[in-house]
PDB file of N, CA and C in Angstrom:
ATOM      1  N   UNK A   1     119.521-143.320  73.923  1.00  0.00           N
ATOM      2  CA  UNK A   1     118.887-143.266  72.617  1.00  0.00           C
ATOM      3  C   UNK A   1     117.645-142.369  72.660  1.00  0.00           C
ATOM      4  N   UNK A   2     116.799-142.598  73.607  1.00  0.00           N
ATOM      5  CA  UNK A   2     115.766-141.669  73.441  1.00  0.00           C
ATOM      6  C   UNK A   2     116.131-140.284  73.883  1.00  0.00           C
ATOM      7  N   UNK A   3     117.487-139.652  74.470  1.00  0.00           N
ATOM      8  CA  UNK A   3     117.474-138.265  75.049  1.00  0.00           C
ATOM      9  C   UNK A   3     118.058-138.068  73.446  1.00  0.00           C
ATOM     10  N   UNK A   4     118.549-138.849  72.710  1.00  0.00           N
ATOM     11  CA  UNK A   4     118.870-138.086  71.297  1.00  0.00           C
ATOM     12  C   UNK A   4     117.524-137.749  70.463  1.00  0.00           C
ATOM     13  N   UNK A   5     116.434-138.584  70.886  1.00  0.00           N
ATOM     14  CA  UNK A   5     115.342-138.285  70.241  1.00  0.00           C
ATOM     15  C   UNK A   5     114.658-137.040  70.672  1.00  0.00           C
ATOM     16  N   UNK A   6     114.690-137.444  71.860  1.00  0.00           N
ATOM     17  CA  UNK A   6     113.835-135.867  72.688  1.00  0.00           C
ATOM     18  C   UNK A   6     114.718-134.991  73.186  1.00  0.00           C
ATOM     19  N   UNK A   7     115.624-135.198  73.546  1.00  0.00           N
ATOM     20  CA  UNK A   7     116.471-134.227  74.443  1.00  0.00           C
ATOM     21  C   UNK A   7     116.518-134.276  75.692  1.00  0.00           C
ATOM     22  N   UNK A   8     117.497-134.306  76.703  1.00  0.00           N
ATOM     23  CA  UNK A   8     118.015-134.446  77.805  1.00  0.00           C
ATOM     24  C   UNK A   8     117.469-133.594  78.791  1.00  0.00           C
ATOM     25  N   UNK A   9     116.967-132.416  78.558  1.00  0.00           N
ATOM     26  CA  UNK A   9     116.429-131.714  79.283  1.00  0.00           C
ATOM     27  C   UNK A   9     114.524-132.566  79.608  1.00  0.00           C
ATOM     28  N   UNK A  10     114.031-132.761  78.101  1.00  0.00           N
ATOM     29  CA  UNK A  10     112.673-133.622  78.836  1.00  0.00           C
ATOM     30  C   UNK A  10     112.883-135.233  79.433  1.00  0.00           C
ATOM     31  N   UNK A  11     114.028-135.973  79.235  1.00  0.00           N
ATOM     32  CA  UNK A  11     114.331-136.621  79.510  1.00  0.00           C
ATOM     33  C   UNK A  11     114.752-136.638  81.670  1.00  0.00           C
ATOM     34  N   UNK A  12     115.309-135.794  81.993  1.00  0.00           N
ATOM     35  CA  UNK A  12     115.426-135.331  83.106  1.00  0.00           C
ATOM     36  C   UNK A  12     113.552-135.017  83.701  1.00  0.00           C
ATOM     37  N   UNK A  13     113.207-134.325  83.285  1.00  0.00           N
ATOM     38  CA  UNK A  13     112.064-133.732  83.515  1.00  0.00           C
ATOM     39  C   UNK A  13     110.830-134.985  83.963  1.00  0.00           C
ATOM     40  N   UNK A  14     111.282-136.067  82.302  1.00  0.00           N
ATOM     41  CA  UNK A  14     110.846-137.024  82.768  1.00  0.00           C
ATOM     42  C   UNK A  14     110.773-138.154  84.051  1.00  0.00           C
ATOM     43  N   UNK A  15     112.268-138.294  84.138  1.00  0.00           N
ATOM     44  CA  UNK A  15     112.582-139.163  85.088  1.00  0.00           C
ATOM     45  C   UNK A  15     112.296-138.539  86.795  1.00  0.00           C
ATOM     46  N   UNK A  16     111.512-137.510  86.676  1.00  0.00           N
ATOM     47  CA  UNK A  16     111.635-136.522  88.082  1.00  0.00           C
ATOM     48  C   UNK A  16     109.508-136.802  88.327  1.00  0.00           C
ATOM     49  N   UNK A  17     109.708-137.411  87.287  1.00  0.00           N
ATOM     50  CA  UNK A  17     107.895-137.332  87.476  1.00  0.00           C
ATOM     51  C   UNK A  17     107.113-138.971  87.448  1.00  0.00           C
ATOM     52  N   UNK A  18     108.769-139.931  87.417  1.00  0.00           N
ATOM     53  CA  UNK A  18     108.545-141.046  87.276  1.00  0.00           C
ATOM     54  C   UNK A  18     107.773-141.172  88.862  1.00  0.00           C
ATOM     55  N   UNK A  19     108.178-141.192  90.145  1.00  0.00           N
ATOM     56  CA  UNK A  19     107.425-141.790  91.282  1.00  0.00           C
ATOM     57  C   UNK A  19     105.907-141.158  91.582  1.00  0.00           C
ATOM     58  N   UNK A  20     105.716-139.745  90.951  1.00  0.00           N
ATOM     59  CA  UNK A  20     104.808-139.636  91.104  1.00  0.00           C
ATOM     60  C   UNK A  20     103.622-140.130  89.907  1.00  0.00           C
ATOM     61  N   UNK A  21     103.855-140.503  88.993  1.00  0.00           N
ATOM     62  CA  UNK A  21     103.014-140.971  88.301  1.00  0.00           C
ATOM     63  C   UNK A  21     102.853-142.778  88.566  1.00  0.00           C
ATOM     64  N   UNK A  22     103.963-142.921  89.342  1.00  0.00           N
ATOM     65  CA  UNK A  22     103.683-144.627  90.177  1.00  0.00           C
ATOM     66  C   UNK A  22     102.531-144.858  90.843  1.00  0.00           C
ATOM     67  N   UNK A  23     103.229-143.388  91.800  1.00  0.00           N
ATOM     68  CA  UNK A  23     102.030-143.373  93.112  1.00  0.00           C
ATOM     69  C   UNK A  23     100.568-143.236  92.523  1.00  0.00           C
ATOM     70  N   UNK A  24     100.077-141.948  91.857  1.00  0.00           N
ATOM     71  CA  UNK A  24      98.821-141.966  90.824  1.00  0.00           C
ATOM     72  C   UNK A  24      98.409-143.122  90.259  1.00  0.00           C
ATOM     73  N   UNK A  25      98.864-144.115  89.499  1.00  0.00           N
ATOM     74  CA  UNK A  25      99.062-144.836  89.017  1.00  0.00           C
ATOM     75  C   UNK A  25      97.948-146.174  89.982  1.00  0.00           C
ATOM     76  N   UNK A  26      99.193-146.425  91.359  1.00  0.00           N
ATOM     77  CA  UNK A  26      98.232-147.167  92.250  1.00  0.00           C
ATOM     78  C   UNK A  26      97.183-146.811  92.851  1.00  0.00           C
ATOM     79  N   UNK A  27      97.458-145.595  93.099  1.00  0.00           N
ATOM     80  CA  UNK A  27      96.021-144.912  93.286  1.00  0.00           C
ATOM     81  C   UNK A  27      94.964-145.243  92.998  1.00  0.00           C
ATOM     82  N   UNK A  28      95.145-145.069  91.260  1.00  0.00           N
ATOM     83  CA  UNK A  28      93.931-144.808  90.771  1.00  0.00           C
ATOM     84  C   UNK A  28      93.772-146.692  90.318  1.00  0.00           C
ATOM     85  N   UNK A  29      94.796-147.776  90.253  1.00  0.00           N
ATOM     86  CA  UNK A  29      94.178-148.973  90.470  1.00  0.00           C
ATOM     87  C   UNK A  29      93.299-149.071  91.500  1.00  0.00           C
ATOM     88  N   UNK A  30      93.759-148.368  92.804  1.00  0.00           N
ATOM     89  CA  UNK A  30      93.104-149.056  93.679  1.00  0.00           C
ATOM     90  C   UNK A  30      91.789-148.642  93.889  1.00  0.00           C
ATOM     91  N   UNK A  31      91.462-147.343  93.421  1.00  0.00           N
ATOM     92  CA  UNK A  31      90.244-146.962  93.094  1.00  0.00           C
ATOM     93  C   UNK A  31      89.694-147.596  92.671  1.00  0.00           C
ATOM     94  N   UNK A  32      90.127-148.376  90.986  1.00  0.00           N
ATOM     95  CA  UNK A  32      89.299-148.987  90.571  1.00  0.00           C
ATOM     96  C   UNK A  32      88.719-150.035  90.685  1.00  0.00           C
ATOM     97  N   UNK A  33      89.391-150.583  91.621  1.00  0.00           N
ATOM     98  CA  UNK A  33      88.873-151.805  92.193  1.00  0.00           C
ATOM     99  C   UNK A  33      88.187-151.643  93.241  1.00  0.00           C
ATOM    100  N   UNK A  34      88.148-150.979  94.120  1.00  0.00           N
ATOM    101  CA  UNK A  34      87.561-150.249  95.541  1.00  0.00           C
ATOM    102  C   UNK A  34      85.662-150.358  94.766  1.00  0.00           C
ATOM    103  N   UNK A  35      86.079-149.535  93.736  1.00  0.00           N
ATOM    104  CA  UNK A  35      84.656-148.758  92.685  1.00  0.00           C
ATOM    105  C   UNK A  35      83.516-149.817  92.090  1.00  0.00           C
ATOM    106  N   UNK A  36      85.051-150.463  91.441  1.00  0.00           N
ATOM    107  CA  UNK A  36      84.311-151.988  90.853  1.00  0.00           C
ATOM    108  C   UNK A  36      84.317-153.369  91.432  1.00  0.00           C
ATOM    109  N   UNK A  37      83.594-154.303  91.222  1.00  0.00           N
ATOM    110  CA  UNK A  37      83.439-155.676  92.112  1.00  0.00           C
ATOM    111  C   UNK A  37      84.598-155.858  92.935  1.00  0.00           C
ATOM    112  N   UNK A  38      85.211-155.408  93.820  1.00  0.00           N
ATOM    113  CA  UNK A  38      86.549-156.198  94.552  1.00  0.00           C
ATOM    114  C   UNK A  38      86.006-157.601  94.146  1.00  0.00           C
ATOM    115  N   UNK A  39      85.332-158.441  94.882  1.00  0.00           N
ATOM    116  CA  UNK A  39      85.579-159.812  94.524  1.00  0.00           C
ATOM    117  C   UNK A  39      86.077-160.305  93.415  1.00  0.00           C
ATOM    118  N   UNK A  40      85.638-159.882  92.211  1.00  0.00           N
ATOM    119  CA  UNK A  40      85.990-160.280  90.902  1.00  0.00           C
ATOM    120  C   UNK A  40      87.934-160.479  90.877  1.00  0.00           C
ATOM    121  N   UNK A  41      88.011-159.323  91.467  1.00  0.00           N
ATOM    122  CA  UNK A  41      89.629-159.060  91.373  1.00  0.00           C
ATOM    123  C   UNK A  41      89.895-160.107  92.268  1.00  0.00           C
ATOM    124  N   UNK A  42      89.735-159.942  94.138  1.00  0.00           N
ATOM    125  CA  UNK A  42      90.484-161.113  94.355  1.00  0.00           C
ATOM    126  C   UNK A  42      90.299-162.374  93.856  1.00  0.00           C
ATOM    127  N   UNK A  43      89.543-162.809  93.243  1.00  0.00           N
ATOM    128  CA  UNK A  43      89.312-163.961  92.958  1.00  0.00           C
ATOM    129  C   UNK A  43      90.258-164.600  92.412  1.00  0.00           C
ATOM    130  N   UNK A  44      91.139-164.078  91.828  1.00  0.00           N
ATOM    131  CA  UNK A  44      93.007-164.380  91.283  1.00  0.00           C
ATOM    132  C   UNK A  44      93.991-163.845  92.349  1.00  0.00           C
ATOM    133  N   UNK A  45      93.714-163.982  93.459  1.00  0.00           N
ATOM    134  CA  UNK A  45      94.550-163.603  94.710  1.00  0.00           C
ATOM    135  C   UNK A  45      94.592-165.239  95.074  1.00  0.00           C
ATOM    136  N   UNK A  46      95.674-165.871  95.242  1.00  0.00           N
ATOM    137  CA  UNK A  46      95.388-167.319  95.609  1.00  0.00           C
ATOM    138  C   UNK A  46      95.008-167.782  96.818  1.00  0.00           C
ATOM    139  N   UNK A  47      95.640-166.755  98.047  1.00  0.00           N
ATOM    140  CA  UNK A  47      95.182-167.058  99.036  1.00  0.00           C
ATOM    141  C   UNK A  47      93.384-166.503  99.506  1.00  0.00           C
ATOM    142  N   UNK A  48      93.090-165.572  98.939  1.00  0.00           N
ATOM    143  CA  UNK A  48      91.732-165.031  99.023  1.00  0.00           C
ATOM    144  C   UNK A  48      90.741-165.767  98.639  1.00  0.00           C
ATOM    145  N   UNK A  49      91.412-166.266  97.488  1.00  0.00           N
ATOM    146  CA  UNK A  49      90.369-166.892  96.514  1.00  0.00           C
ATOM    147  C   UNK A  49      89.776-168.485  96.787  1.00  0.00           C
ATOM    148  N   UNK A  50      90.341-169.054  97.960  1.00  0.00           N
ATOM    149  CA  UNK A  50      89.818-170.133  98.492  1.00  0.00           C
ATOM    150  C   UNK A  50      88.780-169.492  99.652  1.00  0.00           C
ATOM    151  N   UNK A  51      88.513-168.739 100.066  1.00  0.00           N
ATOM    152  CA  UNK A  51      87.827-168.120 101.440  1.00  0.00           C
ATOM    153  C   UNK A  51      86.556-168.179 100.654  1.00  0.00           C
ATOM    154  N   UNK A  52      86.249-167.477  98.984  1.00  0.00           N
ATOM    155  CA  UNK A  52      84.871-167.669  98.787  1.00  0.00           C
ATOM    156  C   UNK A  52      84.136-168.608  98.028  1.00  0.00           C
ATOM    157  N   UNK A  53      85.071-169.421  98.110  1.00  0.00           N
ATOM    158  CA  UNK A  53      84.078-170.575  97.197  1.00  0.00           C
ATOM    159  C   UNK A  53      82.725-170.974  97.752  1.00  0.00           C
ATOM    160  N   UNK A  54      82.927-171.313  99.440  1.00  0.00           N
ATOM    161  CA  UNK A  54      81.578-171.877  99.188  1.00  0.00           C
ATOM    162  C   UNK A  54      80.876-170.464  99.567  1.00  0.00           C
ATOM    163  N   UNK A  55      80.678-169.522  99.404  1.00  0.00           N
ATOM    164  CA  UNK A  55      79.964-167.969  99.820  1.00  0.00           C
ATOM    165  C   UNK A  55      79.053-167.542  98.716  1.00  0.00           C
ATOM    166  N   UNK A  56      78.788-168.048  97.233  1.00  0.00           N
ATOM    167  CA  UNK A  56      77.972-167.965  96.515  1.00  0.00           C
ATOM    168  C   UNK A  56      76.681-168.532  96.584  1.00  0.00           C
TER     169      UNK A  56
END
């Protein structure tokens, strides 16, 4: 349905740029967490998230 919308040729084009925009993708999560509070994030990691309770 969508190669009738766009056409088969960007459709191809697309699907050839799918892993690399995965990889970018985690990348740049992991940047952002690297950048910003890690703790905040693991703190919904279940196993992590018992290690800092008493650390405040």
């Amino acid at each position: 349905m969508i190669s009738k919308v766009i056409g088969s040729k960007y459709v191809a084009i697309a699907k050839s740029w799918v892993p690399t925009m995965a990889l970018w993708g985690s990348v740049g999560g992991v940047a952002l967490v690297h950048l910003t509070d890690w703790r905040l994030v693991l703190d919904y990691v279940p196993y992590i998230s018992g290690k800092f309770k008493n650390d405040k």
